[in-house]
N, C-alpha and C. Protein backbone atom coordinates (compact mmCIF):
# COMPACT_ATOMS: atom_id res chain seq x y z
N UNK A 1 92.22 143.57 115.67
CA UNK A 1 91.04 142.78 115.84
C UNK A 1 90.66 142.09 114.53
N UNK A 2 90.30 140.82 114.55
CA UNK A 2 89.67 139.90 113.14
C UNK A 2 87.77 140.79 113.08
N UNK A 3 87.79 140.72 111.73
CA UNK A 3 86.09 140.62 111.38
C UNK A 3 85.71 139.48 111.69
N UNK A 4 84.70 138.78 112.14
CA UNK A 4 83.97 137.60 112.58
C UNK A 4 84.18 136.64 111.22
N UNK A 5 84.41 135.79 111.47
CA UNK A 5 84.30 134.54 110.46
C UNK A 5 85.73 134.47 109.89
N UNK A 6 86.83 135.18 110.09
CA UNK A 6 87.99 135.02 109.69
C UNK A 6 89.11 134.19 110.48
N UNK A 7 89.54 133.54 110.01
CA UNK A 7 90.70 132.73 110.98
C UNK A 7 91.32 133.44 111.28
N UNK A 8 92.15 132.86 112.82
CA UNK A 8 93.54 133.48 113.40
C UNK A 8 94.53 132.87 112.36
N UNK A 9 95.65 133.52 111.87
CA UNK A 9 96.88 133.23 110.73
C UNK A 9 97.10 131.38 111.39
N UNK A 10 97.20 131.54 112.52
CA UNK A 10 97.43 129.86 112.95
C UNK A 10 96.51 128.73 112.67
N UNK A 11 95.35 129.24 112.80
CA UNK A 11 94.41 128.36 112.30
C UNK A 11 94.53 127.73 110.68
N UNK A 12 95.17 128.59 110.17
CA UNK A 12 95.25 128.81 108.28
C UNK A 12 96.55 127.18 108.01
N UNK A 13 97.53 127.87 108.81
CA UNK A 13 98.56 127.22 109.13
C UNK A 13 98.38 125.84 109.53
N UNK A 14 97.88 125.97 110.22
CA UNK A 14 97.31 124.34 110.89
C UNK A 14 96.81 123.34 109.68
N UNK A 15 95.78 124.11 108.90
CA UNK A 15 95.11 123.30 107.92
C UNK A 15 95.89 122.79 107.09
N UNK A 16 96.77 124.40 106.50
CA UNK A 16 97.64 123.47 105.25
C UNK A 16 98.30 122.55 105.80
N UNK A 17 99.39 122.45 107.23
CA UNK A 17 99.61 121.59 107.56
C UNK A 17 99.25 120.03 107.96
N UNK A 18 97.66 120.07 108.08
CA UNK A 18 97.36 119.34 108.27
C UNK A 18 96.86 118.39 106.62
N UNK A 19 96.64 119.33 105.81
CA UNK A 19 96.32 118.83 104.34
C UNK A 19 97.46 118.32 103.79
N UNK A 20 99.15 118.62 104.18
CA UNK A 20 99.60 118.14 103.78
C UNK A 20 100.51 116.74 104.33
N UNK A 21 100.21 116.49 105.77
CA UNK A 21 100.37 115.25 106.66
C UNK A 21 99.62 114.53 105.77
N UNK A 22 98.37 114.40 105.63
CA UNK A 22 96.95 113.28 105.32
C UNK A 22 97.42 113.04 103.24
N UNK A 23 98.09 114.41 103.11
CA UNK A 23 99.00 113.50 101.41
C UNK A 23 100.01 112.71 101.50
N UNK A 24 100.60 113.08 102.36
CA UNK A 24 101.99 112.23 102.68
C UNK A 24 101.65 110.73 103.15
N UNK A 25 100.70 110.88 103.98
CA UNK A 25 100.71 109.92 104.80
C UNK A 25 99.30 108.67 104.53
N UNK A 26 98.46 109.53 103.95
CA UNK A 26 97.37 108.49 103.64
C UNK A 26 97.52 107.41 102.32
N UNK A 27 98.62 107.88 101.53
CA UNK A 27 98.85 106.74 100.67
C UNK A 27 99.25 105.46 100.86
N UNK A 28 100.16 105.92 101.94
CA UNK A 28 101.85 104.83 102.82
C UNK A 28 100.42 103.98 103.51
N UNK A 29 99.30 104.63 103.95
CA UNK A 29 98.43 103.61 104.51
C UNK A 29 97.64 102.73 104.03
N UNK A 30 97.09 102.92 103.00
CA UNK A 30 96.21 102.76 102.58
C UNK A 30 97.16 101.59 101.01
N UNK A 31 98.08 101.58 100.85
CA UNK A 31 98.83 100.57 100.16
C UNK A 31 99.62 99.82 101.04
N UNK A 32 99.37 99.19 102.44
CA UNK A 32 99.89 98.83 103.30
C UNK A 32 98.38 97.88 103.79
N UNK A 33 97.44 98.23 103.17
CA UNK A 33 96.03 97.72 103.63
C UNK A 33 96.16 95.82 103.14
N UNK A 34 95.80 95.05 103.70
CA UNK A 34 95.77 93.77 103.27
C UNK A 34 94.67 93.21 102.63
N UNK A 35 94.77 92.76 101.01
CA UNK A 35 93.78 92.41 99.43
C UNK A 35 94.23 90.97 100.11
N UNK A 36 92.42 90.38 99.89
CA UNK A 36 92.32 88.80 99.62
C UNK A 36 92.23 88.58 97.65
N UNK A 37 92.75 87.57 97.18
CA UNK A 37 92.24 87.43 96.00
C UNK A 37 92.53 86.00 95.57
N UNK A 38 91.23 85.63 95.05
CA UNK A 38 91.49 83.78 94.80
C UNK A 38 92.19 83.06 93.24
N UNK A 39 92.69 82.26 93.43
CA UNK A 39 92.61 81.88 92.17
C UNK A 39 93.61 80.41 92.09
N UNK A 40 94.38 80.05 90.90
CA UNK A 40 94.98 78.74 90.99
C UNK A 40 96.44 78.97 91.08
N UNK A 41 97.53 78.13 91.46
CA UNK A 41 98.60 78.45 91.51
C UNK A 41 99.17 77.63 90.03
N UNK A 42 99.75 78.57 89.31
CA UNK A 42 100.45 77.88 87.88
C UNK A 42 101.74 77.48 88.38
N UNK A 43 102.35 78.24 88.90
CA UNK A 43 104.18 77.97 88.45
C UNK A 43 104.27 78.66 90.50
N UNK A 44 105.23 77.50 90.75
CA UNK A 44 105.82 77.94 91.97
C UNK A 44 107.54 77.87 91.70
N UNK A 45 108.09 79.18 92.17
CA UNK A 45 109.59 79.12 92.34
C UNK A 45 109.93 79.42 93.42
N UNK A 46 110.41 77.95 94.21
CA UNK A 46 110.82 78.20 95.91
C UNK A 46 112.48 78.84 95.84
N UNK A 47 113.28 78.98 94.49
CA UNK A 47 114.85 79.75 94.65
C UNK A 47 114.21 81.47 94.86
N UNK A 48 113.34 81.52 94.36
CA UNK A 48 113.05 83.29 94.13
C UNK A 48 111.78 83.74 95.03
N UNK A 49 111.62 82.42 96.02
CA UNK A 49 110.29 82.76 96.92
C UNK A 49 108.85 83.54 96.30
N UNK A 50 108.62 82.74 95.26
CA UNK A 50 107.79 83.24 93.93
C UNK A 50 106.55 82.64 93.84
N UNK A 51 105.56 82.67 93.62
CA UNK A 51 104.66 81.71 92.84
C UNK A 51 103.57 83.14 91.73
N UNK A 52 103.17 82.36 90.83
CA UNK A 52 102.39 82.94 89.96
C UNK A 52 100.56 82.27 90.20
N UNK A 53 100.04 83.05 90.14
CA UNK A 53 98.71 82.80 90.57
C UNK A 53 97.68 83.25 89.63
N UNK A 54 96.81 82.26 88.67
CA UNK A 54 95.96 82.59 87.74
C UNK A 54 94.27 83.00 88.58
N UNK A 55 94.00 84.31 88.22
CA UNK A 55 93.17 84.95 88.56
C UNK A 55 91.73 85.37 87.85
N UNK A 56 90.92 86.18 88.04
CA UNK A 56 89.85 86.66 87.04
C UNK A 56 90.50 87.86 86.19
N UNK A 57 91.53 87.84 86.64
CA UNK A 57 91.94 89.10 86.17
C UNK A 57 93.55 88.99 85.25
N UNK A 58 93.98 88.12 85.09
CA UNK A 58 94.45 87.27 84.65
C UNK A 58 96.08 86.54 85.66
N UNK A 59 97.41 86.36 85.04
CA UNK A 59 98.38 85.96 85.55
C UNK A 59 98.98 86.93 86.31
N UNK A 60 99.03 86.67 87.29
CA UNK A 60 99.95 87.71 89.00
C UNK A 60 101.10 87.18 89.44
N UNK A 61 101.93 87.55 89.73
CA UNK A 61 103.14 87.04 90.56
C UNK A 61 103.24 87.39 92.06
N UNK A 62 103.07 86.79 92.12
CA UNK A 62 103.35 86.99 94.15
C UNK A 62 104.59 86.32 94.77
N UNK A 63 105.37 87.40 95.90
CA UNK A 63 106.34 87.01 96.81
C UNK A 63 106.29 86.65 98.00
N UNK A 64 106.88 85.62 98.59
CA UNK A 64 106.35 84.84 99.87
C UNK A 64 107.52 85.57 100.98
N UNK A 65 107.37 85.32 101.88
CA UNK A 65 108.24 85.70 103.06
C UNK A 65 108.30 84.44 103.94
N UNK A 66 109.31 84.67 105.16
CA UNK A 66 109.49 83.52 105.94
C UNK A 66 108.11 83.60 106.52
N UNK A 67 108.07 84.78 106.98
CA UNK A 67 106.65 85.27 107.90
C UNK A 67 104.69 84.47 107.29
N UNK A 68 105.08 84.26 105.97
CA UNK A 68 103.85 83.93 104.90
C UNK A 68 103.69 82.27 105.27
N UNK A 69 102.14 82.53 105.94
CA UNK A 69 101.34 81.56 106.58
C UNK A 69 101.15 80.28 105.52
N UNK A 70 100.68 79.20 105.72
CA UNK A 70 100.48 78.55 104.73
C UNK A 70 101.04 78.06 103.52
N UNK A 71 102.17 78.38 103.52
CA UNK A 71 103.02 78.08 102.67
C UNK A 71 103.39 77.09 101.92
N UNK A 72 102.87 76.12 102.95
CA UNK A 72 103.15 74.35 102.19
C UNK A 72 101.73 74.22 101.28
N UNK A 73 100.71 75.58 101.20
CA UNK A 73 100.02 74.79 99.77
C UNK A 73 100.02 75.32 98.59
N UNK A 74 101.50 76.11 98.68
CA UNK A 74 101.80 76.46 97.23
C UNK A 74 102.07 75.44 96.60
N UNK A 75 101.72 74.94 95.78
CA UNK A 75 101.94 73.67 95.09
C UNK A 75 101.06 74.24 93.42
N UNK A 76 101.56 73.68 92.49
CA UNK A 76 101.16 73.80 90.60
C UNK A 76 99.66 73.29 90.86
N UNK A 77 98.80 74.07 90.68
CA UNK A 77 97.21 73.14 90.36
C UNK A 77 96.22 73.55 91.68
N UNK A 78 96.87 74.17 92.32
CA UNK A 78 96.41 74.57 94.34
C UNK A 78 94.94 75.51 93.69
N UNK A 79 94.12 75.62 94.06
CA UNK A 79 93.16 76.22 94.10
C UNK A 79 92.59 77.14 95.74
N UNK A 80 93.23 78.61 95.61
CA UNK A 80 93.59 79.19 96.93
C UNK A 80 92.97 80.62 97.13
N UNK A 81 92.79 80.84 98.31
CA UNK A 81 93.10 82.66 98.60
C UNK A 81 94.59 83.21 98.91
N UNK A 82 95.01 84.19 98.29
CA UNK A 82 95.75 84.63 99.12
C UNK A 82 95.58 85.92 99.18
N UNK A 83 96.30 86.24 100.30
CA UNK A 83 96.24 87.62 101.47
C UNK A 83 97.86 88.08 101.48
N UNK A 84 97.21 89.40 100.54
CA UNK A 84 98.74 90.01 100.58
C UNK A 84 98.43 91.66 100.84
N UNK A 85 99.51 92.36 100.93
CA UNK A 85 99.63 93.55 100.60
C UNK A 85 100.58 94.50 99.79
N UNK A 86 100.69 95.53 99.47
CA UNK A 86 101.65 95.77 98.51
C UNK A 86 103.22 96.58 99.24
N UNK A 87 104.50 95.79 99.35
CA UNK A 87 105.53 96.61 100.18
C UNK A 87 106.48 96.73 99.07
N UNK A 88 107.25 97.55 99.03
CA UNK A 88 108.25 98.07 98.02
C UNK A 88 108.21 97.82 96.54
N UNK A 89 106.49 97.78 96.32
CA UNK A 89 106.11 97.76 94.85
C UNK A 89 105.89 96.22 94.69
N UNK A 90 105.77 95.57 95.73
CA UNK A 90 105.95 93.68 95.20
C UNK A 90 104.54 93.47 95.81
N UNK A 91 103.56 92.76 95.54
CA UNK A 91 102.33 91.99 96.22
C UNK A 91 102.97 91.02 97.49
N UNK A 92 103.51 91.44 98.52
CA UNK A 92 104.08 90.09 99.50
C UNK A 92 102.53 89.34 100.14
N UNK A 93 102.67 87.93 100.19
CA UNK A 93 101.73 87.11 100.46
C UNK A 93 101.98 87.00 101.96
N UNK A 94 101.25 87.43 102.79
CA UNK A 94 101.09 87.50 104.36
C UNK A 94 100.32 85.84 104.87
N UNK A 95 99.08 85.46 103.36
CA UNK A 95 98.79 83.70 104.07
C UNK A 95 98.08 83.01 102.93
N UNK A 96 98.49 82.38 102.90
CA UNK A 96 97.92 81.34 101.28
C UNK A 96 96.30 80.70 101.98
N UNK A 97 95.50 80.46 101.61
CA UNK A 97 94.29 79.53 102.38
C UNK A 97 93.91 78.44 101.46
N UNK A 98 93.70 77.69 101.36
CA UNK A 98 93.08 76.71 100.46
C UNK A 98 91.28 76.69 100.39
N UNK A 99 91.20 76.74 99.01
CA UNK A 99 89.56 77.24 98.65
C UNK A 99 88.61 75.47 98.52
């Protein structure tokens, strides 16, 4: 028989298991989340699907995909949002907007 207020051994089990799903797994989510951030476009490189984007925060590099909306206003001097998120360590741009 348990004293009152003590877990069944499964209950114990459950938790750590469950504490350690929500480490594994809440990072993969939560860097998968989609950042707006504005600023000007300096340097576009359409061989390396590239552009560099001057910010408040200062010079960024961002990677475009076929999938990446808006694309025709990457252009040197563009004054934009873009909407990216972070996949295999790169900022990929999901949609350029014009500000």
């Amino acid at each position: 028989m348990q004293a009152s207020g003590d877990e069944p051994p499964s209950g114990k089990y459950m938790k750590k298991i469950a504490a350690i799903f929500f480490a594994l797994i809440l990072p993969a989510v939560l860097s998968a989340a989609e950042v707006k951030i504005k600023g000007t476009i300096l340097k576009v490189d359409n061989a390396e699907n590239r552009f560099v984007l001057k910010t408040e925060r200062g010079e960024e590099t961002f990677v475009t995909t076929k999938a990446t909306k808006g694309i025709e206003l990457a252009k040197e001097g563009a004054k934009v949002t873009v909407v990216f998120s972070e996949k295999d360590g790169q900022p990929k741009v999901s949609e350029i907007i014009r500000d």
